[in-house]
PDB file of N, CA and C in Angstrom:
ATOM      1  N   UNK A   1     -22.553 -27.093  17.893  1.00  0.00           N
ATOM      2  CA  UNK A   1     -23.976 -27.164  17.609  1.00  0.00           C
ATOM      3  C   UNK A   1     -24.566 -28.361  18.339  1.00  0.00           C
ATOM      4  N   UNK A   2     -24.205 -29.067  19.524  1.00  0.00           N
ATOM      5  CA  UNK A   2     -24.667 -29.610  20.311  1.00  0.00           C
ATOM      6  C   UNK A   2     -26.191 -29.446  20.608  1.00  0.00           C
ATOM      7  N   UNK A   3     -26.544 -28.026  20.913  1.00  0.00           N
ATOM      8  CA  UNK A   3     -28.064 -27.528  21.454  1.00  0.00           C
ATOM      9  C   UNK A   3     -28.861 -28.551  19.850  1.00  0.00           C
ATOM     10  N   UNK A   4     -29.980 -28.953  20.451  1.00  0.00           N
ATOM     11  CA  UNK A   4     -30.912 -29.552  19.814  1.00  0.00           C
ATOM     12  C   UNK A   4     -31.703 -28.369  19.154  1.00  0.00           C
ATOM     13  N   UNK A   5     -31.716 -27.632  19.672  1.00  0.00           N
ATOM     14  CA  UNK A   5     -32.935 -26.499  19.257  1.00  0.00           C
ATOM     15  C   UNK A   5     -32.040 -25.452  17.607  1.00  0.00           C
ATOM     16  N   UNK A   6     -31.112 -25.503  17.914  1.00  0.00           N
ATOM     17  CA  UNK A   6     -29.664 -25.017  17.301  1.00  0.00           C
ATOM     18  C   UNK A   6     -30.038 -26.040  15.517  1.00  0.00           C
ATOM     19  N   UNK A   7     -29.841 -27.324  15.562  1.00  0.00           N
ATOM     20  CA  UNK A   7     -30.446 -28.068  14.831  1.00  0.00           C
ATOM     21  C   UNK A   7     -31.471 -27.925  14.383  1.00  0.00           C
ATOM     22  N   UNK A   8     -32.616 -27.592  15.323  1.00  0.00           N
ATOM     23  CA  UNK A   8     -34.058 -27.553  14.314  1.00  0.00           C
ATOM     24  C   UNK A   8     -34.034 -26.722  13.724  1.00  0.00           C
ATOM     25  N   UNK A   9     -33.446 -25.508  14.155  1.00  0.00           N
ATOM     26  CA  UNK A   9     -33.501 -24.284  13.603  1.00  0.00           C
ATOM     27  C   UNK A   9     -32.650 -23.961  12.392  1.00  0.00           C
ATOM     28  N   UNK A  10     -31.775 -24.559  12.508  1.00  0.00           N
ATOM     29  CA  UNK A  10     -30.934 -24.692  11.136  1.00  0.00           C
ATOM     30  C   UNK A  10     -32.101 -25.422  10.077  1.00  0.00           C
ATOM     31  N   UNK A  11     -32.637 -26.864  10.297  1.00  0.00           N
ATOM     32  CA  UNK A  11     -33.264 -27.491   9.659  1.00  0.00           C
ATOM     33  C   UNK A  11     -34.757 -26.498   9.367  1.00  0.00           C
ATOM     34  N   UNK A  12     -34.850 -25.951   9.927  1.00  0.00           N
ATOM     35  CA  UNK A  12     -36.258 -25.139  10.165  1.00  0.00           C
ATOM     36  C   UNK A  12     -36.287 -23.825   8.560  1.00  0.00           C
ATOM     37  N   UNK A  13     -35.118 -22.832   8.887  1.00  0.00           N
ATOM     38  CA  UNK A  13     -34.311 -22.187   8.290  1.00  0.00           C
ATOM     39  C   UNK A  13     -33.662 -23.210   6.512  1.00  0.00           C
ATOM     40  N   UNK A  14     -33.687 -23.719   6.351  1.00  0.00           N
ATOM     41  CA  UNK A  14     -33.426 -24.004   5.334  1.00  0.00           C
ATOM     42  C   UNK A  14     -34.552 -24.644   4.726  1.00  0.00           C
ATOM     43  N   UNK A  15     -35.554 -25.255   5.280  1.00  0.00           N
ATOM     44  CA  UNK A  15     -36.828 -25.455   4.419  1.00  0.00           C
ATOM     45  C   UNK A  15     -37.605 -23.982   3.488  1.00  0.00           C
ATOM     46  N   UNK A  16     -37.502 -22.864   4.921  1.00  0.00           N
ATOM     47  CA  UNK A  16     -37.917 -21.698   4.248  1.00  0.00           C
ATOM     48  C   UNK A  16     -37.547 -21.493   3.252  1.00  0.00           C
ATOM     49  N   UNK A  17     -35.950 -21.589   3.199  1.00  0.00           N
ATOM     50  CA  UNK A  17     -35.086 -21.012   1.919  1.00  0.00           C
ATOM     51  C   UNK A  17     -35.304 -21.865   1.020  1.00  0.00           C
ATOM     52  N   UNK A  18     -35.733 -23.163   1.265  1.00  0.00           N
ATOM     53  CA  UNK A  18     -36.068 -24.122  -0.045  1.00  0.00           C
ATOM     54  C   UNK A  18     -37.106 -23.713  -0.759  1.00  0.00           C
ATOM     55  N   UNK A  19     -37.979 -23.680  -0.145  1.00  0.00           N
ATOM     56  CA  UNK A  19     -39.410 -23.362  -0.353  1.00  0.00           C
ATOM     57  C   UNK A  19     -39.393 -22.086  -1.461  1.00  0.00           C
ATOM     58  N   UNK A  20     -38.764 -21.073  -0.869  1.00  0.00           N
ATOM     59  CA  UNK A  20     -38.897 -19.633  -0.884  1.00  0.00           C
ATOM     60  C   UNK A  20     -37.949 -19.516  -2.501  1.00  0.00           C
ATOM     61  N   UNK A  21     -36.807 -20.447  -2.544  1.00  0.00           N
ATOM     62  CA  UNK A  21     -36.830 -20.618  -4.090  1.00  0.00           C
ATOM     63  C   UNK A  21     -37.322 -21.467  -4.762  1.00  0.00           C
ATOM     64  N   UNK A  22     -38.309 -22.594  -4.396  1.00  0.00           N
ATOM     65  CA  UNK A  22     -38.897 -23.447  -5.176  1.00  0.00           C
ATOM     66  C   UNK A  22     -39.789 -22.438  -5.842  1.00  0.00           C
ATOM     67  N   UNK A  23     -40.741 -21.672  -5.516  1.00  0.00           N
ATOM     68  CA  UNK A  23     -41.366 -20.722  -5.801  1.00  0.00           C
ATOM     69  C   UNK A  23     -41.069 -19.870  -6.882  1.00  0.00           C
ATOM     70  N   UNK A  24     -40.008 -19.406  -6.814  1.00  0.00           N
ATOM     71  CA  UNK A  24     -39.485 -18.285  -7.598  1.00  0.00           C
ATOM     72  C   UNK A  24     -39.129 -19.210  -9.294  1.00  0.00           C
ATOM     73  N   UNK A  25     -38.027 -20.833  -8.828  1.00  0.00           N
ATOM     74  CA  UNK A  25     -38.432 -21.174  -9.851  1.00  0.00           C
ATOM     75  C   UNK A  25     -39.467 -22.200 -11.065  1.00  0.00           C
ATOM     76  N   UNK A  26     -41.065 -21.854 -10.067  1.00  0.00           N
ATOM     77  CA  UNK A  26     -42.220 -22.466 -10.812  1.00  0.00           C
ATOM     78  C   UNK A  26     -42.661 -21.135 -11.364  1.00  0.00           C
ATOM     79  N   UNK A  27     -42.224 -19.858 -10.888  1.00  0.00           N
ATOM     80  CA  UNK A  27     -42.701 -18.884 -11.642  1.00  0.00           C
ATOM     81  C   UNK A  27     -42.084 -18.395 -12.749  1.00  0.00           C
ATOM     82  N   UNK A  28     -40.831 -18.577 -12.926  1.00  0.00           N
ATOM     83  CA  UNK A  28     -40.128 -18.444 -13.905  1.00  0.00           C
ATOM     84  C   UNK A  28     -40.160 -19.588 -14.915  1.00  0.00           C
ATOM     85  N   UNK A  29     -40.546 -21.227 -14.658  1.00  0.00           N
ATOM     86  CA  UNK A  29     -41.116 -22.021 -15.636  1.00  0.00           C
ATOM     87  C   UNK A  29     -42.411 -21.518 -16.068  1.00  0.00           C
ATOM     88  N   UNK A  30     -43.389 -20.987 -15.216  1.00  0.00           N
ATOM     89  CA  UNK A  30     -44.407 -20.612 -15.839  1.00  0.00           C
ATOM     90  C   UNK A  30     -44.260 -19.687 -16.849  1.00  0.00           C
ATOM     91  N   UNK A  31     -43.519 -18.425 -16.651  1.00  0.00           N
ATOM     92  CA  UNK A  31     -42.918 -17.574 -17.911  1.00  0.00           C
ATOM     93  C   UNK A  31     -42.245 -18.092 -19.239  1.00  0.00           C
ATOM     94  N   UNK A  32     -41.263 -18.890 -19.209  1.00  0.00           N
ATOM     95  CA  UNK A  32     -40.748 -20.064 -19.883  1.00  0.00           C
ATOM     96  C   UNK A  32     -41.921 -20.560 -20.800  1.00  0.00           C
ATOM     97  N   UNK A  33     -43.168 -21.081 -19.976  1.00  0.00           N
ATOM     98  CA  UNK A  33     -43.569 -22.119 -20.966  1.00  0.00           C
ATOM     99  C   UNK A  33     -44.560 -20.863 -21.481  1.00  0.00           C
ATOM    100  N   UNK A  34     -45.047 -19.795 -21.009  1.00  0.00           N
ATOM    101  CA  UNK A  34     -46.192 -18.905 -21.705  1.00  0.00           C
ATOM    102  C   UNK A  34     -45.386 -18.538 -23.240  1.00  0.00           C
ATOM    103  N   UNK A  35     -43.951 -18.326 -22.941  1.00  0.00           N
ATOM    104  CA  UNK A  35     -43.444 -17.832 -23.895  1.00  0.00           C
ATOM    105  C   UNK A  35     -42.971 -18.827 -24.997  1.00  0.00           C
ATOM    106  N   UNK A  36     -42.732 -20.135 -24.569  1.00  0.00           N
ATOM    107  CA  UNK A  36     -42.813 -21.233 -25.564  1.00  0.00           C
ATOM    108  C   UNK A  36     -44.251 -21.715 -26.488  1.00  0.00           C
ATOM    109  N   UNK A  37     -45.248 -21.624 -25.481  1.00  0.00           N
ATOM    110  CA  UNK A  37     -46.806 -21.489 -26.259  1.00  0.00           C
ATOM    111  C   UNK A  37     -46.812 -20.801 -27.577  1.00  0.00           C
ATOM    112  N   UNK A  38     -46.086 -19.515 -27.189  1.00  0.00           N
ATOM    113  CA  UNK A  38     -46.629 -18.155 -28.004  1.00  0.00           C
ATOM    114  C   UNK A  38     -45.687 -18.578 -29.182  1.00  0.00           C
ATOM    115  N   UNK A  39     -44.363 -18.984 -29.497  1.00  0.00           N
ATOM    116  CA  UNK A  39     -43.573 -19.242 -30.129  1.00  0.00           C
ATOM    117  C   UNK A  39     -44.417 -20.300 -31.345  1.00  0.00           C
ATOM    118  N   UNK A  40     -44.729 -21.497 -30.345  1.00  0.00           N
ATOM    119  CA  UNK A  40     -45.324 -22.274 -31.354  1.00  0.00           C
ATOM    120  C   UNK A  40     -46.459 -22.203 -31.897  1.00  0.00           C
ATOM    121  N   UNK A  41     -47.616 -21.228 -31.734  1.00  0.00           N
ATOM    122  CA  UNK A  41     -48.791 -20.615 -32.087  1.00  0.00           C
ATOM    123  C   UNK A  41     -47.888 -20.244 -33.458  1.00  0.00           C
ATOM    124  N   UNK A  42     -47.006 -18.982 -32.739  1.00  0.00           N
ATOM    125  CA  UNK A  42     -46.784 -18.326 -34.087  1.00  0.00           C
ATOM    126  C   UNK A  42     -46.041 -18.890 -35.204  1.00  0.00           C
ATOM    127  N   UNK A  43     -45.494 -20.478 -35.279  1.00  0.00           N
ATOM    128  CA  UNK A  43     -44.692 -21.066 -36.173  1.00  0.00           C
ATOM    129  C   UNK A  43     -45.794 -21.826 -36.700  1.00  0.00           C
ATOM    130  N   UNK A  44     -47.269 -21.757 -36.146  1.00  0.00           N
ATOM    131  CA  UNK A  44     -48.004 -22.976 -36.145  1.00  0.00           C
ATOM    132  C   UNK A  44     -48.017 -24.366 -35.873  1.00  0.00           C
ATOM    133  N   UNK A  45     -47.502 -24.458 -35.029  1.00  0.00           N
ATOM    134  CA  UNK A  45     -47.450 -26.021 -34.404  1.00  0.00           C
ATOM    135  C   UNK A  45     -48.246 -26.940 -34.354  1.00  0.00           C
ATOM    136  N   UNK A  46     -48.468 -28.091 -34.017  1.00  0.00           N
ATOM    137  CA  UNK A  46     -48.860 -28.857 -34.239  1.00  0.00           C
ATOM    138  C   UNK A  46     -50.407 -28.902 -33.559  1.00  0.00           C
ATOM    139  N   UNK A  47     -51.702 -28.960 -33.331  1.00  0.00           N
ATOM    140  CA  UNK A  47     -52.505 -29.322 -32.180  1.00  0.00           C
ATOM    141  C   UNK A  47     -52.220 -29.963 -30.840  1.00  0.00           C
ATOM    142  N   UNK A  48     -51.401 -31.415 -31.063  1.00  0.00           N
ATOM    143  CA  UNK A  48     -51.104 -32.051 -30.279  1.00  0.00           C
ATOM    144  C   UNK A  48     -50.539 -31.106 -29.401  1.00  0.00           C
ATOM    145  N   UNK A  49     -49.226 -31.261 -30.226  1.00  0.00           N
ATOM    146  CA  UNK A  49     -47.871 -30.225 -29.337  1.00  0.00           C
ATOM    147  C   UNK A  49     -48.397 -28.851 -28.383  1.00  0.00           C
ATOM    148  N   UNK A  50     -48.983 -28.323 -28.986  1.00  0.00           N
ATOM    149  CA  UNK A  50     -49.615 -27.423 -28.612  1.00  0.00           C
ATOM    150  C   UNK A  50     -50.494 -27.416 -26.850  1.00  0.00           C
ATOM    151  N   UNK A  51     -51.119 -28.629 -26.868  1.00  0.00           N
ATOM    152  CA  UNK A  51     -52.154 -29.254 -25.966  1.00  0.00           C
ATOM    153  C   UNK A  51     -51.045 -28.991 -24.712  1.00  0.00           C
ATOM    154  N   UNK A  52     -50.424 -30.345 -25.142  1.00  0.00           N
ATOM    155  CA  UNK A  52     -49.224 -30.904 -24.385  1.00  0.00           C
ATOM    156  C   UNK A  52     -48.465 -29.879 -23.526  1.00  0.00           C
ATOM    157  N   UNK A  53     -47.961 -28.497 -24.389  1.00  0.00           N
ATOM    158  CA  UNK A  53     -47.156 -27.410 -23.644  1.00  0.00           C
ATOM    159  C   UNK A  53     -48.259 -26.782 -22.794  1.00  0.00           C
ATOM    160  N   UNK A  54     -49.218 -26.793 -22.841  1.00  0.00           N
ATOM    161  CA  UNK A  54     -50.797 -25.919 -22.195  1.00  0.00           C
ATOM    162  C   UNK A  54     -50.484 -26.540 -20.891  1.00  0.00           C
ATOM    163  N   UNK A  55     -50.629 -27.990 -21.068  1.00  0.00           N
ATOM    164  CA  UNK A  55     -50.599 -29.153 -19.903  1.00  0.00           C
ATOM    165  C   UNK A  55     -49.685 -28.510 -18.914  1.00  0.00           C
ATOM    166  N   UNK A  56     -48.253 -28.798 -19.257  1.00  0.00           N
ATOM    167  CA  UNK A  56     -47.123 -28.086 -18.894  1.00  0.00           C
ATOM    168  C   UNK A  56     -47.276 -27.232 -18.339  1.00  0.00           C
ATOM    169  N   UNK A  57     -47.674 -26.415 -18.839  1.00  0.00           N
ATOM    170  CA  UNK A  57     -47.842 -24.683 -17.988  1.00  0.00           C
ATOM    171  C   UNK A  57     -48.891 -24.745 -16.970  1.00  0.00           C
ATOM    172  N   UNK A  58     -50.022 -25.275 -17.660  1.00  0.00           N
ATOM    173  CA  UNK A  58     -51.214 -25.793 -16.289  1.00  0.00           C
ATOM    174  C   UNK A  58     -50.579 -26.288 -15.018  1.00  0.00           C
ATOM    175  N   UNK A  59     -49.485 -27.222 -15.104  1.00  0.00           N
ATOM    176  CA  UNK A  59     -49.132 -27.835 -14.066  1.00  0.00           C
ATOM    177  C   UNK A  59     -48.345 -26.784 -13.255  1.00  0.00           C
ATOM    178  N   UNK A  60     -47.022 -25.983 -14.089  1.00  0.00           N
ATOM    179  CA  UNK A  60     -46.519 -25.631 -13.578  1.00  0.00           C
ATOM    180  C   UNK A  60     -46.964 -24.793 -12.549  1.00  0.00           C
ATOM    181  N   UNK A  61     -48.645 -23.853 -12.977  1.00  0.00           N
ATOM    182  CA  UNK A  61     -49.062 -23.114 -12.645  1.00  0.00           C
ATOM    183  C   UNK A  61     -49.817 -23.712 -11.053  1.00  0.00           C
ATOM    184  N   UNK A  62     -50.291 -24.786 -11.048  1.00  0.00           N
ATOM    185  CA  UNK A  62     -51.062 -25.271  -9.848  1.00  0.00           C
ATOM    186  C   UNK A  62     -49.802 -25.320  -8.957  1.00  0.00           C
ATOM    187  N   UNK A  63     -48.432 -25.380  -9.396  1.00  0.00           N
ATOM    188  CA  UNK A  63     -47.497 -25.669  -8.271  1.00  0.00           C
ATOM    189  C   UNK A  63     -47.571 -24.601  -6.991  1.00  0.00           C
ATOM    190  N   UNK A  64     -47.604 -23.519  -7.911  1.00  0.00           N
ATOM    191  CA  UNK A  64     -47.530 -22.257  -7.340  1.00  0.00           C
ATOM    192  C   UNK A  64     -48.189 -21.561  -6.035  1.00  0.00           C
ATOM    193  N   UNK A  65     -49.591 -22.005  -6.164  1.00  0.00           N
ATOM    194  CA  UNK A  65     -50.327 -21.552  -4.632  1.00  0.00           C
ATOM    195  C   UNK A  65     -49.892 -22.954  -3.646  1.00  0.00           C
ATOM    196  N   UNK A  66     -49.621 -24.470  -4.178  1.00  0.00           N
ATOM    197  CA  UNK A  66     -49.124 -24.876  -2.861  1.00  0.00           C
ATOM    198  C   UNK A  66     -47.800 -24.938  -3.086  1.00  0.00           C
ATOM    199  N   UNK A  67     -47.017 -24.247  -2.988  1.00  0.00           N
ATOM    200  CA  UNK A  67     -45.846 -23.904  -2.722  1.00  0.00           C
ATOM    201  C   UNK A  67     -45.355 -22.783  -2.194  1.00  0.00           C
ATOM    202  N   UNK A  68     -46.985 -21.643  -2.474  1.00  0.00           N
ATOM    203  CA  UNK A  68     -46.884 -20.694  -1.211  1.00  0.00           C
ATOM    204  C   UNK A  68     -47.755 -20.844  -0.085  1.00  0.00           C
ATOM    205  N   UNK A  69     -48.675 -22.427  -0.248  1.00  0.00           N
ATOM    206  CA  UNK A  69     -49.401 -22.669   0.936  1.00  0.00           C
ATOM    207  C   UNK A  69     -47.666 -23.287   2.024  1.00  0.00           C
ATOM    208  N   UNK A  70     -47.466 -23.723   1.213  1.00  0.00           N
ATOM    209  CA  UNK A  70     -46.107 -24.465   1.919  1.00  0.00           C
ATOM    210  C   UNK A  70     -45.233 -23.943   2.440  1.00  0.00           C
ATOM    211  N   UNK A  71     -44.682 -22.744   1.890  1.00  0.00           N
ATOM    212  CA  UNK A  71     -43.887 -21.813   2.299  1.00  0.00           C
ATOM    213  C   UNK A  71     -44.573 -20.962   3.745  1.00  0.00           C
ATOM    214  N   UNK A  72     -45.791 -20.993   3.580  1.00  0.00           N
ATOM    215  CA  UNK A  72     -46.312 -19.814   4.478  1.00  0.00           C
ATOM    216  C   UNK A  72     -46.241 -20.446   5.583  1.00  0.00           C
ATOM    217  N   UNK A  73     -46.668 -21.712   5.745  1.00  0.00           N
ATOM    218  CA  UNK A  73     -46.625 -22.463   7.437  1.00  0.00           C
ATOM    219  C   UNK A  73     -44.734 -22.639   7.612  1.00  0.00           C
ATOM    220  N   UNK A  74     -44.314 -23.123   7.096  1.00  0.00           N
ATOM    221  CA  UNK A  74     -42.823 -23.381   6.937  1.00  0.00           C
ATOM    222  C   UNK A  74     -42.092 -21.388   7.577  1.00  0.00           C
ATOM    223  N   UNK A  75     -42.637 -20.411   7.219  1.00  0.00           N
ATOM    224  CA  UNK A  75     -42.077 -18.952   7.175  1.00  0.00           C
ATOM    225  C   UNK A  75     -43.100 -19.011   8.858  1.00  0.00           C
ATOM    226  N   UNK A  76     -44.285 -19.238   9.061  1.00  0.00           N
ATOM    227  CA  UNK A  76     -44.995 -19.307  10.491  1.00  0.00           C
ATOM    228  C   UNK A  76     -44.199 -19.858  11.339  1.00  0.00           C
ATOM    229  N   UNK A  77     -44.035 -21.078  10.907  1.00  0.00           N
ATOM    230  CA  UNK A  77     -43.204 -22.315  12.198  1.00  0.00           C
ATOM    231  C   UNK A  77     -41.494 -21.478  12.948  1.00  0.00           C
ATOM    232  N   UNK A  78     -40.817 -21.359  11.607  1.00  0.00           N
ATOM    233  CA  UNK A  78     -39.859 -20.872  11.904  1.00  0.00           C
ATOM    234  C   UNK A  78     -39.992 -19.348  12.727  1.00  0.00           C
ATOM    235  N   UNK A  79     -40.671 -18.555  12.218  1.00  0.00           N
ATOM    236  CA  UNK A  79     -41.055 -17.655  13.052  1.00  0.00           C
ATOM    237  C   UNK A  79     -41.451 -17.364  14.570  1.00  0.00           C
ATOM    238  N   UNK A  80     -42.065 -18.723  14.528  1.00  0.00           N
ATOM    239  CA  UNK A  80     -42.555 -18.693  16.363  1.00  0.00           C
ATOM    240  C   UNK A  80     -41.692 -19.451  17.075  1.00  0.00           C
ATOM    241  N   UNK A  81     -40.958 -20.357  16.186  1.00  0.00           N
ATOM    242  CA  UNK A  81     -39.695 -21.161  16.919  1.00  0.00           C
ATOM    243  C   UNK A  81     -38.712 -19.556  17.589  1.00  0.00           C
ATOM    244  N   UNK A  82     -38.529 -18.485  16.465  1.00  0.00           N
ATOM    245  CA  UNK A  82     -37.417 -17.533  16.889  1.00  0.00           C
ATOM    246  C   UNK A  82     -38.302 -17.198  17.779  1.00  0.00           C
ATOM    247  N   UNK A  83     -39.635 -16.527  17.872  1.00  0.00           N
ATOM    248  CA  UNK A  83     -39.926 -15.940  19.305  1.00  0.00           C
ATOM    249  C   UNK A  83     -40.126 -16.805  20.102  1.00  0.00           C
ATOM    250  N   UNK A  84     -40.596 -17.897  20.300  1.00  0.00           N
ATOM    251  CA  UNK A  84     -39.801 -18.866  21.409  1.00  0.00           C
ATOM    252  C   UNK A  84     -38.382 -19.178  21.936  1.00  0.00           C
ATOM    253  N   UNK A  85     -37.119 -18.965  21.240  1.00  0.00           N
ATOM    254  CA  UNK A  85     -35.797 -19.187  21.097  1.00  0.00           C
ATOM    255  C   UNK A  85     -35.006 -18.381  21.609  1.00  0.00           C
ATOM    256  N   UNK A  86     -35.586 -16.875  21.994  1.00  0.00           N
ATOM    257  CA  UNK A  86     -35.019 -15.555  21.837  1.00  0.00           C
ATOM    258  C   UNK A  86     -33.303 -16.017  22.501  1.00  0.00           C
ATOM    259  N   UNK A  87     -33.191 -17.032  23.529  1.00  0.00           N
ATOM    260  CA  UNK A  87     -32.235 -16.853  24.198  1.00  0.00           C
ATOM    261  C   UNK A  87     -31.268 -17.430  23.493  1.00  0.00           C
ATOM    262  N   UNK A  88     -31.122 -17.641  21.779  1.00  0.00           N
ATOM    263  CA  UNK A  88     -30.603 -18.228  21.193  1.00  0.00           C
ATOM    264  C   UNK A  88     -29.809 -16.951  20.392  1.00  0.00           C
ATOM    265  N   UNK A  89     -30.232 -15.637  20.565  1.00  0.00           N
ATOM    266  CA  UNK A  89     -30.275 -14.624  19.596  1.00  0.00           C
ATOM    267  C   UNK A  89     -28.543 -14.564  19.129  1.00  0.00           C
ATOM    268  N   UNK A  90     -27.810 -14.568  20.474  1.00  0.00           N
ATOM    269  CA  UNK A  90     -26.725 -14.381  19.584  1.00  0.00           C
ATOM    270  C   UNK A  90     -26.031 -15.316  18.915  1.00  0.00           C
ATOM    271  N   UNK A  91     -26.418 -16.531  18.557  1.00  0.00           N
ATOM    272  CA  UNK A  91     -26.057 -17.562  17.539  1.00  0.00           C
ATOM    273  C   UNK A  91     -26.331 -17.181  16.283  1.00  0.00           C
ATOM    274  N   UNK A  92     -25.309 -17.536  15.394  1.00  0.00           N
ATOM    275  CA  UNK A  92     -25.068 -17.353  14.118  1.00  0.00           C
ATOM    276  C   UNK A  92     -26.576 -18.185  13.298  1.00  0.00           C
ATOM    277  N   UNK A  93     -26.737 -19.126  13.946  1.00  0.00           N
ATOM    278  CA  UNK A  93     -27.969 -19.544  13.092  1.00  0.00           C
ATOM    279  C   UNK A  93     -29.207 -18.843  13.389  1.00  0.00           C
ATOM    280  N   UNK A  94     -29.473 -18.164  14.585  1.00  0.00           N
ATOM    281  CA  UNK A  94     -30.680 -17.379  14.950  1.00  0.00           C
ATOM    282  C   UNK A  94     -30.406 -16.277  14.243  1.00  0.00           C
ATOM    283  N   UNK A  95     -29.206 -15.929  13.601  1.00  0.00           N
ATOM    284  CA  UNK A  95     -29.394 -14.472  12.679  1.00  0.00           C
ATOM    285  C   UNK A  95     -29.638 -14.614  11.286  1.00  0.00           C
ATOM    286  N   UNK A  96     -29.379 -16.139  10.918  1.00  0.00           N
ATOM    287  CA  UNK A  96     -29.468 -16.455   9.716  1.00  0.00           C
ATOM    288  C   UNK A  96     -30.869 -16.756   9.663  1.00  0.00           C
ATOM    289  N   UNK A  97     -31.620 -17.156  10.400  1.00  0.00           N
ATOM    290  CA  UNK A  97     -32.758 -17.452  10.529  1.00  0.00           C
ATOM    291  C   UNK A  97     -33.542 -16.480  10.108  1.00  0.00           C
ATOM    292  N   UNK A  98     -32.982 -15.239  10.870  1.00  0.00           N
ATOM    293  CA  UNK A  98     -33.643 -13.949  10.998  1.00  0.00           C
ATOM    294  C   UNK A  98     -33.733 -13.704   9.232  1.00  0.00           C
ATOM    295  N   UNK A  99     -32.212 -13.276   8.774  1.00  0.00           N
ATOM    296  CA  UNK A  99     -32.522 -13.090   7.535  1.00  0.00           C
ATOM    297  C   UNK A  99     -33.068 -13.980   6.431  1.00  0.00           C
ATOM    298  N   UNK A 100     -33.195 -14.975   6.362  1.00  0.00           N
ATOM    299  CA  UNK A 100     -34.155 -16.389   5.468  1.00  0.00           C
ATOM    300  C   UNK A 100     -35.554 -15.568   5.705  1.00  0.00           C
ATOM    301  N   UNK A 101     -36.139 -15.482   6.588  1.00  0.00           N
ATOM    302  CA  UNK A 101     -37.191 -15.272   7.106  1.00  0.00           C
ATOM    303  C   UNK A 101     -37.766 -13.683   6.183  1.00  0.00           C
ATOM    304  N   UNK A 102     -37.146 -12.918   6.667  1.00  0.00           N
ATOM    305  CA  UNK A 102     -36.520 -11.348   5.838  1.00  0.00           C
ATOM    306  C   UNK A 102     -36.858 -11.280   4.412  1.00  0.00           C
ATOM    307  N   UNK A 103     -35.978 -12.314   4.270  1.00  0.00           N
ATOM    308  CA  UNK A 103     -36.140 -12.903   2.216  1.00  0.00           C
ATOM    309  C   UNK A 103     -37.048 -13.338   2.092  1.00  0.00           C
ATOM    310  N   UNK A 104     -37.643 -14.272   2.703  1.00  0.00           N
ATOM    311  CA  UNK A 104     -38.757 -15.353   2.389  1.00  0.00           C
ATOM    312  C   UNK A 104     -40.291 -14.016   2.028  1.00  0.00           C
ATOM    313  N   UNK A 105     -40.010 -12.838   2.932  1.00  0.00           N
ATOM    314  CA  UNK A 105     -41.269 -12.163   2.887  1.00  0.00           C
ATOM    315  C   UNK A 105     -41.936 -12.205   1.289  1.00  0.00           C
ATOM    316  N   UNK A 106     -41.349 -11.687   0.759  1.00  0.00           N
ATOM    317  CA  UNK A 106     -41.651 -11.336  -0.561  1.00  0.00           C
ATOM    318  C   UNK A 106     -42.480 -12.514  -1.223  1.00  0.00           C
ATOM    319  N   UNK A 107     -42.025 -13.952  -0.996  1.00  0.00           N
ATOM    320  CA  UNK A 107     -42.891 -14.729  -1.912  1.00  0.00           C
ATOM    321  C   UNK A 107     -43.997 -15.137  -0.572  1.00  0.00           C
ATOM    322  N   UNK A 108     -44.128 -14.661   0.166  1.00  0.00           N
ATOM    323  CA  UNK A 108     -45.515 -15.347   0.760  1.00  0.00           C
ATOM    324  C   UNK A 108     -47.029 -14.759   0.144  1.00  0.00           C
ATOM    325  N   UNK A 109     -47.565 -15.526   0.438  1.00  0.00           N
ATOM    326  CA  UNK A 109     -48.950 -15.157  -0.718  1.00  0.00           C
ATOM    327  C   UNK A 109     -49.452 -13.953   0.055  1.00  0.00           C
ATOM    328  N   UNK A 110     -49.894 -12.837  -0.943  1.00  0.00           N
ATOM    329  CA  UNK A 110     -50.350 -11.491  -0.499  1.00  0.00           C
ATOM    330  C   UNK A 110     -52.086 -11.539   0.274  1.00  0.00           C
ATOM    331  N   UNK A 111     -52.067 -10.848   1.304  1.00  0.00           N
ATOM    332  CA  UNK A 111     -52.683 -10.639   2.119  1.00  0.00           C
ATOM    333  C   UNK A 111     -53.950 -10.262   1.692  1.00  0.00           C
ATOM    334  N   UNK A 112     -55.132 -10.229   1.609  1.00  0.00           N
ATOM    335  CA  UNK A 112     -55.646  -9.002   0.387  1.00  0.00           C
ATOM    336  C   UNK A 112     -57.003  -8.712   2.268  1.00  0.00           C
ATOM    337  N   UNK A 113     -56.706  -7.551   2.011  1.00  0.00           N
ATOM    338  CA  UNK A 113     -57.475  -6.779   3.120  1.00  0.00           C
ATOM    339  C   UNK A 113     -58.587  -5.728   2.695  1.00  0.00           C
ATOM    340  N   UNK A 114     -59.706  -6.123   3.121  1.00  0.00           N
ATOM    341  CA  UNK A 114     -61.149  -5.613   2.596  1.00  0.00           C
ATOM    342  C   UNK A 114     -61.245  -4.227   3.785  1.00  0.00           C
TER     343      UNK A 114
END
């Protein structure tokens, strides 16, 4: 792994994949805490307590669009690095790239077309 480009692309390629599960788990804290809310509503909890878990979930929830603002340039970059790279194709990291990229589709923020 001498090639420099070999490197970014590894480094490039694993931000996606960071990203691409950071995502998955602020959405699953967000589920977590909706369902902890509902728990303590129904035991009657405290006001405070109550506030506090709202907070929680509020936050968790703002994580979410920049973490698919983050993901989406991070899933771009790497993307135009491979069509710039092509002559890299048969390296093991340009295929891994390929598939990160593959995976990553699913959490990028949806398109909405008028």
């Amino acid at each position: 792994m001498s090639d420099p480009r070999l490197r970014q692309l590894t480094i490039k390629t694993g931000v996606v994949k960071r990203l691409s599960k950071e995502k998955v788990v602020y959405e699953k804290e967000v589920i977590t805490e909706q369902n902890r809310i509902e728990k303590l509503k129904a035991a009657g909890s405290d006001d405070h307590v109550l506030r506090k878990q709202e907070e929680v979930l509020q936050e968790s929830m703002m994580m979410i669009p920049d973490c698919q603002r983050r993901l989406a340039k991070a899933h771009e970059e790497l993307a135009e690095m491979l069509k710039n790279e092509e002559e890299l194709k048969e390296t093991e990291q340009y295929q891994n790239a390929l598939a990160v990229l593959e995976d990553a589709k699913v959490n990028l923020p949806q398109k909405i077309t008028a």
